[in-house]
N, C-alpha and C. Protein backbone atom coordinates (compact mmCIF):
# COMPACT_ATOMS: atom_id res chain seq x y z
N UNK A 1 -14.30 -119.43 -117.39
CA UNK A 1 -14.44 -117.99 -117.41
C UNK A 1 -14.10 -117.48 -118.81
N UNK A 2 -15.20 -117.23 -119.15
CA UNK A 2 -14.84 -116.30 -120.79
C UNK A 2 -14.00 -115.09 -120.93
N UNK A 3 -12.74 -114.32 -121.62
CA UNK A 3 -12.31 -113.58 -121.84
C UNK A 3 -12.76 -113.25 -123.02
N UNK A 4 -12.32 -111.33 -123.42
CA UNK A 4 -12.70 -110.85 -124.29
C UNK A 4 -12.04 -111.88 -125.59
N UNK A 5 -10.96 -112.07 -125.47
CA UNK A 5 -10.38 -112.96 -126.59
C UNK A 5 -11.40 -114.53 -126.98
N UNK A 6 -12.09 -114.76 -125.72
CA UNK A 6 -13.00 -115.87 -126.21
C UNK A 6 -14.31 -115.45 -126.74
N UNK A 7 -14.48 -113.75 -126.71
CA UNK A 7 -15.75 -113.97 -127.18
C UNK A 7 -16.00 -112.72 -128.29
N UNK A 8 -14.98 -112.07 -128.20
CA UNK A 8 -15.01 -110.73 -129.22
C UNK A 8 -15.78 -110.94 -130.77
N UNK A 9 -15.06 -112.25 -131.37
CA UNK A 9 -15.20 -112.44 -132.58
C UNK A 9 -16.26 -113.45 -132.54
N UNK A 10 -17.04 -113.71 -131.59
CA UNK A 10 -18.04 -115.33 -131.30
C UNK A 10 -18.89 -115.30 -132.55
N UNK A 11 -19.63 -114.15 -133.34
CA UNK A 11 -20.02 -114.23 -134.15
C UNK A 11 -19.06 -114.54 -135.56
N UNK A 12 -18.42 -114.26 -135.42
CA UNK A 12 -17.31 -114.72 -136.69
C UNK A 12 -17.49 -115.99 -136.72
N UNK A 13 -16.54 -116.55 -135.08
CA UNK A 13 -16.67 -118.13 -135.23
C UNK A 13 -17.75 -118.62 -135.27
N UNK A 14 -19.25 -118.49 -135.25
CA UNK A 14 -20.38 -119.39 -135.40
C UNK A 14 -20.55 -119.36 -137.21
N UNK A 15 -20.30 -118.13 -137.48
CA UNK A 15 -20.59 -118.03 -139.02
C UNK A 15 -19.90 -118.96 -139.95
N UNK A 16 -18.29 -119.13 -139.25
CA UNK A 16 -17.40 -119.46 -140.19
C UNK A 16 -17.74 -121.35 -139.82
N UNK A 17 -17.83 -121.57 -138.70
CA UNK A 17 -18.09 -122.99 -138.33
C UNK A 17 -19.52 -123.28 -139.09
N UNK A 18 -20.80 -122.91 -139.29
CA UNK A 18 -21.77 -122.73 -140.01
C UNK A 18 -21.53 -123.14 -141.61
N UNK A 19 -20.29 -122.29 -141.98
CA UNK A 19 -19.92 -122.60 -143.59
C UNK A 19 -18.91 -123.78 -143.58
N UNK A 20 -18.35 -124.31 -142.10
CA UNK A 20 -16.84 -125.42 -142.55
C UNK A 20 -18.05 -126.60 -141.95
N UNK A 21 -18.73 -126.75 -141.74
CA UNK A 21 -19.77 -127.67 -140.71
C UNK A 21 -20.41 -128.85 -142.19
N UNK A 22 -20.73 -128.47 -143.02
CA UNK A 22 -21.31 -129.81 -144.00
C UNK A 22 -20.13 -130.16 -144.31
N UNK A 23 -19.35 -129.77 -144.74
CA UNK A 23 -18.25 -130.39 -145.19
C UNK A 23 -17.37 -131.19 -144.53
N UNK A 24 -17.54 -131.21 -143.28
CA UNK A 24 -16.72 -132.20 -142.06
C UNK A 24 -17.68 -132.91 -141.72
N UNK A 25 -19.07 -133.49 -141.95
CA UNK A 25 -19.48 -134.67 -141.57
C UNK A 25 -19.46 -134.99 -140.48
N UNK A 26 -19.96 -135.09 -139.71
CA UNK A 26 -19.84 -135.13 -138.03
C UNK A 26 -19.92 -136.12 -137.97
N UNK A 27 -21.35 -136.40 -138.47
CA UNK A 27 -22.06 -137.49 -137.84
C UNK A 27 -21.98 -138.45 -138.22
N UNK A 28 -21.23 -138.49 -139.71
CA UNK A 28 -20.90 -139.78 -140.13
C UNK A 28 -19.18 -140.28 -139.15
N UNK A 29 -18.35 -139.05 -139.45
CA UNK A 29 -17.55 -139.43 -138.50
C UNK A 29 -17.36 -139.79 -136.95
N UNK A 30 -18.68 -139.14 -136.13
CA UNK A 30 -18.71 -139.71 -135.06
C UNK A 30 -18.64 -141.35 -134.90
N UNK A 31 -19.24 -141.89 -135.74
CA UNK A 31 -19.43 -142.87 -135.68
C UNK A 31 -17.88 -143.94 -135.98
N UNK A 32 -17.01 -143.57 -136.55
CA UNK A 32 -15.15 -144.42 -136.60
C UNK A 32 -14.61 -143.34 -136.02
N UNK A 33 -15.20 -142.67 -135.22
CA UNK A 33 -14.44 -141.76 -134.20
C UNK A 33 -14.46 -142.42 -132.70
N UNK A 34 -15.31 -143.09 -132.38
CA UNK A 34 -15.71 -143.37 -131.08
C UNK A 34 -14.96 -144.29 -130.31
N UNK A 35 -14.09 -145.25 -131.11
CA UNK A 35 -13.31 -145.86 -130.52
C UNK A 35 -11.79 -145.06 -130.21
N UNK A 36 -12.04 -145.03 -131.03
CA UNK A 36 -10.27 -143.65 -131.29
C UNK A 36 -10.11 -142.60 -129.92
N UNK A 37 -11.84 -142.23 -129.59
CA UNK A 37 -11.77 -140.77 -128.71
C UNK A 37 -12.23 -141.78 -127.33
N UNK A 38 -12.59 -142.75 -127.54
CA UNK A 38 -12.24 -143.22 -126.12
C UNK A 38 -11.39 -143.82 -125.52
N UNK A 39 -10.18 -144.26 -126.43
CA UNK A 39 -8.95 -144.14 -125.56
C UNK A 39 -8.34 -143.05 -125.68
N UNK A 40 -8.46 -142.35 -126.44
CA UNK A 40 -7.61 -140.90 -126.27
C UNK A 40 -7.93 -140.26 -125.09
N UNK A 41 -9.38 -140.31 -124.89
CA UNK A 41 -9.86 -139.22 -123.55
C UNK A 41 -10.50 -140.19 -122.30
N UNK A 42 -9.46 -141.38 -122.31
CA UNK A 42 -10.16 -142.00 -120.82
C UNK A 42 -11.16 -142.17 -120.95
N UNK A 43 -11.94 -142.88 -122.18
CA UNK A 43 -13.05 -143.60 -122.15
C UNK A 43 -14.33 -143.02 -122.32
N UNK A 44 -14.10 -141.91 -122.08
CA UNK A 44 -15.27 -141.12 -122.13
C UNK A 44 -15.95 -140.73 -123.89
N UNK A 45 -17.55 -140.51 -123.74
CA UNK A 45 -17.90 -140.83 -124.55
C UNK A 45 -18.02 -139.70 -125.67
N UNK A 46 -18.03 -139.70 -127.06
CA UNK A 46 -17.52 -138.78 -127.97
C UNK A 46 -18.71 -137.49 -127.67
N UNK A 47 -18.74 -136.48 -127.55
CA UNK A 47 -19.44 -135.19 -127.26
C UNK A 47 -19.77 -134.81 -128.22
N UNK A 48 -19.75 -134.74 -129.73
CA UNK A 48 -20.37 -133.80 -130.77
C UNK A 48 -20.35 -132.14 -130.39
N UNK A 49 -21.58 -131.73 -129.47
CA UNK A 49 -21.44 -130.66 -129.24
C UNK A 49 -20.59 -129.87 -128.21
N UNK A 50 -20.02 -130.96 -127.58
CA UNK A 50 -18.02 -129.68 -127.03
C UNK A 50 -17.36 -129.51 -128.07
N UNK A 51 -17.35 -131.09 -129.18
CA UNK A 51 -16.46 -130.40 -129.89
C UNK A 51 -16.90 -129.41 -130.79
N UNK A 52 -17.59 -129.24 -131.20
CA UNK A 52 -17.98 -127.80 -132.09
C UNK A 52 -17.99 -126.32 -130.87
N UNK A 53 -18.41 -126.05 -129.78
CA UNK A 53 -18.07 -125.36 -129.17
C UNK A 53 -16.53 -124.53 -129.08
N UNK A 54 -15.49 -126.15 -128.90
CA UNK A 54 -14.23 -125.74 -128.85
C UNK A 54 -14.16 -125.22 -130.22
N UNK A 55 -14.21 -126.12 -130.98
CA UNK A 55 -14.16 -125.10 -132.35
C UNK A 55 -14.43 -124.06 -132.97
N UNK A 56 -15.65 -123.62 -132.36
CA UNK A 56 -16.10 -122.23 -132.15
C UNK A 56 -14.62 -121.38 -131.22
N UNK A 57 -14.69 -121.80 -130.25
CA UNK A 57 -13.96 -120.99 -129.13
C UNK A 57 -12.16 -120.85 -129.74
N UNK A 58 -11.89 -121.67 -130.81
CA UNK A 58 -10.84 -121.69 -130.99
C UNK A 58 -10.55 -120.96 -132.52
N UNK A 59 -11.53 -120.89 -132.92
CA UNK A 59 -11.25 -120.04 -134.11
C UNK A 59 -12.12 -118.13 -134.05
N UNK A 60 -12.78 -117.94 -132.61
CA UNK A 60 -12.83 -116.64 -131.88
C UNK A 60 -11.34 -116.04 -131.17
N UNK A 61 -10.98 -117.22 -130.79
CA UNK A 61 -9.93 -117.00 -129.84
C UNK A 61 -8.29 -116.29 -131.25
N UNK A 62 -8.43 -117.15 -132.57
CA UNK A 62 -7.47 -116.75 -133.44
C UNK A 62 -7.48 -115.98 -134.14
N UNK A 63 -8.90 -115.32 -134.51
CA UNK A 63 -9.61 -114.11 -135.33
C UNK A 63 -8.78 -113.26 -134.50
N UNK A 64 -9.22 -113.22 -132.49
CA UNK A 64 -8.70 -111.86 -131.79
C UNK A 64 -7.46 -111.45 -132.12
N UNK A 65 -6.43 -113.39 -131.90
CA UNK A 65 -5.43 -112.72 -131.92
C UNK A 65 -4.59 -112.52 -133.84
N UNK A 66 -5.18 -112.80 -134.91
CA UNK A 66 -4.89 -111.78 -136.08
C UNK A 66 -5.09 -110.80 -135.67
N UNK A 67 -6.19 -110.10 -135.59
CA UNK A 67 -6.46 -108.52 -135.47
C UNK A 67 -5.40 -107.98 -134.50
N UNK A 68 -5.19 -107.88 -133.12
CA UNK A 68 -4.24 -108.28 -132.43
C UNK A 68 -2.61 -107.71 -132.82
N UNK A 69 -2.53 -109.26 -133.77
CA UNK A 69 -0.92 -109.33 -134.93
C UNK A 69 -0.99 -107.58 -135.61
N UNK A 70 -2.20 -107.78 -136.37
CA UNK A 70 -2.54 -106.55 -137.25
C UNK A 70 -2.26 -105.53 -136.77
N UNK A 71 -2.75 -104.78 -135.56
CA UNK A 71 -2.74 -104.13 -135.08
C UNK A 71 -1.13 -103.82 -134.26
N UNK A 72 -0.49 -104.73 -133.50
CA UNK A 72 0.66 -104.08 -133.67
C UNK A 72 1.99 -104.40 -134.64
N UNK A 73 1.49 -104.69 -135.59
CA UNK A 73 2.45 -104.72 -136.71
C UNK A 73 1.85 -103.44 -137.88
N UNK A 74 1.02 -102.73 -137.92
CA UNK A 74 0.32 -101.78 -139.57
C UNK A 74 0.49 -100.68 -138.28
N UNK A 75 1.69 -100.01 -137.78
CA UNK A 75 1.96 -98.58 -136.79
C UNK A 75 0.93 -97.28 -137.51
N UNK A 76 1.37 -97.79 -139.13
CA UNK A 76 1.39 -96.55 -140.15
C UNK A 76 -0.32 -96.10 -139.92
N UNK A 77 -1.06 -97.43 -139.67
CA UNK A 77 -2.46 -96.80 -139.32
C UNK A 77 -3.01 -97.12 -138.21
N UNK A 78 -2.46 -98.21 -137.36
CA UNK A 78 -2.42 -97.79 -135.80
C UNK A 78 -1.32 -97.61 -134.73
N UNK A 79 -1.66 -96.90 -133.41
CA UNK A 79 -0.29 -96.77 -132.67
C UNK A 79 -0.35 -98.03 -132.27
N UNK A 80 0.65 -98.93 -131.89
CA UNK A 80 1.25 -99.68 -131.46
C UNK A 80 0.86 -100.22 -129.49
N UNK A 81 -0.04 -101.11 -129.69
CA UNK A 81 -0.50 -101.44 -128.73
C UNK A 81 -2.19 -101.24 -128.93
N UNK A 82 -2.82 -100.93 -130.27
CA UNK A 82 -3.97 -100.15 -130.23
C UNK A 82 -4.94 -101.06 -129.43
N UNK A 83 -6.10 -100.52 -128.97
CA UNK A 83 -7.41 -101.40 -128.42
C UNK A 83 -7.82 -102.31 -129.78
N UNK A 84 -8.42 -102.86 -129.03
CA UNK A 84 -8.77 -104.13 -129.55
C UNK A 84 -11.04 -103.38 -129.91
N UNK A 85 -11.48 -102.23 -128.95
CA UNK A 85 -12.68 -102.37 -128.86
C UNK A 85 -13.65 -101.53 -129.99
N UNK A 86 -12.65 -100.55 -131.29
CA UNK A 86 -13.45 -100.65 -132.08
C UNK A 86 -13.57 -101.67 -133.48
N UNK A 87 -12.91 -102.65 -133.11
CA UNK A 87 -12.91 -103.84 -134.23
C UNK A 87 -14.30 -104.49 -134.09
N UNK A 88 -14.97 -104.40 -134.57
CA UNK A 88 -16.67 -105.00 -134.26
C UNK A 88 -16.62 -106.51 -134.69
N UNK A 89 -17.42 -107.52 -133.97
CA UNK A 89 -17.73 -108.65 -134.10
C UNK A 89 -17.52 -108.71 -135.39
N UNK A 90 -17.43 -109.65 -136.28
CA UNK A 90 -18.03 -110.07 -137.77
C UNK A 90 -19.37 -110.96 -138.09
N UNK A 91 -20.41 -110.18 -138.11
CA UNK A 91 -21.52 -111.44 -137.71
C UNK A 91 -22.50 -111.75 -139.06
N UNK A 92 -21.38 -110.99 -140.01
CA UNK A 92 -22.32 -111.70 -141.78
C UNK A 92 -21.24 -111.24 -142.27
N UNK A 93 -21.10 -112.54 -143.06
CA UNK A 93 -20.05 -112.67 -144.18
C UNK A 93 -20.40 -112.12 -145.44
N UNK A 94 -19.37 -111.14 -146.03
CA UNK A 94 -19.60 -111.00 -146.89
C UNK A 94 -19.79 -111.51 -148.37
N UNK A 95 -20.48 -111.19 -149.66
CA UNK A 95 -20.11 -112.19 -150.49
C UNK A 95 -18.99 -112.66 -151.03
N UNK A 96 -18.92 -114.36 -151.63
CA UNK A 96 -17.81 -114.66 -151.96
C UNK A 96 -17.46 -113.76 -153.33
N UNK A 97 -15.77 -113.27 -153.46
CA UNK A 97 -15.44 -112.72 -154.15
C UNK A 97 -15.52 -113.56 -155.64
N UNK A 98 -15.88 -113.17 -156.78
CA UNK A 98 -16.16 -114.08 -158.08
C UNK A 98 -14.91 -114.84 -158.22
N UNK A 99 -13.83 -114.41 -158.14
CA UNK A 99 -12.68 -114.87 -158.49
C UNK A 99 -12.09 -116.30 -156.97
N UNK A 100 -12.84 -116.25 -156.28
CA UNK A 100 -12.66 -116.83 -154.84
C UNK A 100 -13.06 -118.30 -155.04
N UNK A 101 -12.70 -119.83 -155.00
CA UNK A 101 -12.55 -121.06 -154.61
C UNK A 101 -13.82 -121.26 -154.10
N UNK A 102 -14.01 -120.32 -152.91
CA UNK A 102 -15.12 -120.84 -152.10
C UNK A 102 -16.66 -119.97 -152.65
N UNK A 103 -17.35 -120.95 -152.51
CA UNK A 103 -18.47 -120.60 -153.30
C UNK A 103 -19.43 -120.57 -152.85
């Protein structure tokens, strides 16, 4: 069952998994992953796409709760407890800042 916390930010997390996704190699790692994740998970066989799902679902789920943090910690510009429903999805990143690592 999806909650708002799993899906508020879903566009965030596809965007941001989209930009961390070449750089983690899946598919090369699936491959010296497979013994590792089948004794870890009872044998069962490595999934690729749960795990990017969860990863999706888990970096929607931490976006909510920053904003969340944000929101009742900054009183000075919201009351304390504020909604969560005019924070809009994030579904395009903006550009990287010149001075910014990531490129």
């Amino acid at each position: 069952m999806s909650t708002e916390r799993d899906t508020h930010f879903a566009g965030f997390a596809q965007l941001l998994w989209d930009e961390l996704k070449p750089d983690l190699q899946l598919d090369y790692l699936a491959g010296s992953l497979q013994d590792s994740w089948a004794l870890v998970n009872e044998f069962e066989p490595l999934d690729l796409p749960a795990l990017e799902e969860r990863a999706k679902l888990l970096i929607a789920e931490r976006a909510y709760d920053l904003v969340i943090h944000v929101l009742n910690h900054v009183p000075l510009c919201f009351p304390l407890g504020a909604s969560m429903q005019p924070v809009p999805d994030l579904t395009t990143l903006p550009p990287a800042a010149p001075e910014s690592a990531v490129g």
